[in-house]
Protein backbone atom coordinates (compact mmCIF):
# COMPACT_ATOMS: atom_id res chain seq x y z
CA UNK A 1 3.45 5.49 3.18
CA UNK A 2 6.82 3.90 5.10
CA UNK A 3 7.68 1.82 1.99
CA UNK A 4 7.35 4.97 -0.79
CA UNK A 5 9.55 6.72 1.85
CA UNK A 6 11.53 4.19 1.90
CA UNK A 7 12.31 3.92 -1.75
CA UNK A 8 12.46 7.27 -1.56
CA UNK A 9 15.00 7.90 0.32
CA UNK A 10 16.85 4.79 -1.41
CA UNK A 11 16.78 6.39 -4.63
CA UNK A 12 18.27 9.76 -2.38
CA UNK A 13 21.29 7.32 -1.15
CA UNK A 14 21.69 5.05 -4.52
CA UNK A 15 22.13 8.50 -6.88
CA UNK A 16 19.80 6.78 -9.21
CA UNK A 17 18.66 9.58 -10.55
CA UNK A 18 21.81 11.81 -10.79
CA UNK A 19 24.12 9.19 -12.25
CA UNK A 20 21.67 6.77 -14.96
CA UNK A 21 24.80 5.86 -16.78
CA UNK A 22 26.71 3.88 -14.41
CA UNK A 23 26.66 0.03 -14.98
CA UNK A 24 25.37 -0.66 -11.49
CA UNK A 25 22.79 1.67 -12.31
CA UNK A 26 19.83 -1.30 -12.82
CA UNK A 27 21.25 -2.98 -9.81
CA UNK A 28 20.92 0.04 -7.67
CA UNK A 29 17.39 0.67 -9.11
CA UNK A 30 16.01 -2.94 -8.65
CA UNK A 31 17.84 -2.29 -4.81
CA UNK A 32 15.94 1.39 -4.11
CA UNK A 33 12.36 -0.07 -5.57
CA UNK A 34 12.07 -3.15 -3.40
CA UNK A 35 9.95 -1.49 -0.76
CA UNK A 36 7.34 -0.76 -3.77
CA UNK A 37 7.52 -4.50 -5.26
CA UNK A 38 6.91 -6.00 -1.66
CA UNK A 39 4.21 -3.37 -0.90
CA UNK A 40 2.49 -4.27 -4.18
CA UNK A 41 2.58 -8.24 -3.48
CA UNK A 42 1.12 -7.52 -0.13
CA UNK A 43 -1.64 -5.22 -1.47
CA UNK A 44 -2.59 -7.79 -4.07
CA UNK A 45 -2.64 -10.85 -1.61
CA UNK A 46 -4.74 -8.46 0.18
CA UNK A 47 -7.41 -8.32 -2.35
CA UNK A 48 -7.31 -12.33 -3.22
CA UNK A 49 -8.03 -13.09 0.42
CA UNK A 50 -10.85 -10.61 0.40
CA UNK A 51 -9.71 -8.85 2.97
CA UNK A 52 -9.61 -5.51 1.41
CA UNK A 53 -11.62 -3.96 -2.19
CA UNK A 54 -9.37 -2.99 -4.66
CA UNK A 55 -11.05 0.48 -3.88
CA UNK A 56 -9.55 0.55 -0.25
CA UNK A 57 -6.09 -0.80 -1.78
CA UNK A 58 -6.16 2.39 -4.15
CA UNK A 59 -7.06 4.88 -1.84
CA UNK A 60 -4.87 4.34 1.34
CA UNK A 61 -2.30 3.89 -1.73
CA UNK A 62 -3.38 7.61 -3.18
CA UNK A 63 -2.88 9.01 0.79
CA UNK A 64 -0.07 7.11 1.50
CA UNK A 65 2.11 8.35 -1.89
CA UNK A 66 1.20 12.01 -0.92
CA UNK A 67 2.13 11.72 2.65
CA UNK A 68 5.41 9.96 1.95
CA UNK A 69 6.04 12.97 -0.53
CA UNK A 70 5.70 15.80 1.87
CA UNK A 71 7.10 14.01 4.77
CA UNK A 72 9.96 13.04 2.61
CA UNK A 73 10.56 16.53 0.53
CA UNK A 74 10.14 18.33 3.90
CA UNK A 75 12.97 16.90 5.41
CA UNK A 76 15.08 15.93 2.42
């Protein structure tokens, strides 16, 4: 949930959204999605080390999106 907020609110601060034909637009993109790149490493290392199913990675992943969402929308 912290790292979709995160990119969230990275995407907010970037204007990656509002301004997708600026040059520094892939740079800014690559910069605001970092939290989801690392968070996807760790949940895969998770799952190698059998620490974790792949059905426990999806569903804290499902509950942690949708909190991030409101949390974020709420106050943004």
């Amino acid at each position: 949930a912290g790292m979709v907020y995160l990119t969230l609110y990275f995407c907010g601060k970037f204007h990656i959204f509002s301004n997708p034909e600026s040059t520094l637009a892939i740079i800014r993109a690559f910069l605001s999605f970092w939290p989801l790149i690392i968070s996807c490493f760790t949940s895969v290392s998770r799952v190698i080390d059998y620490h974790h199913h792949p059905s426990d990675i999806i569903a804290g992943a499902i509950i942690g999106t949708i909190i991030a969402n409101i949390s974020y929308f709420l106050y943004y």
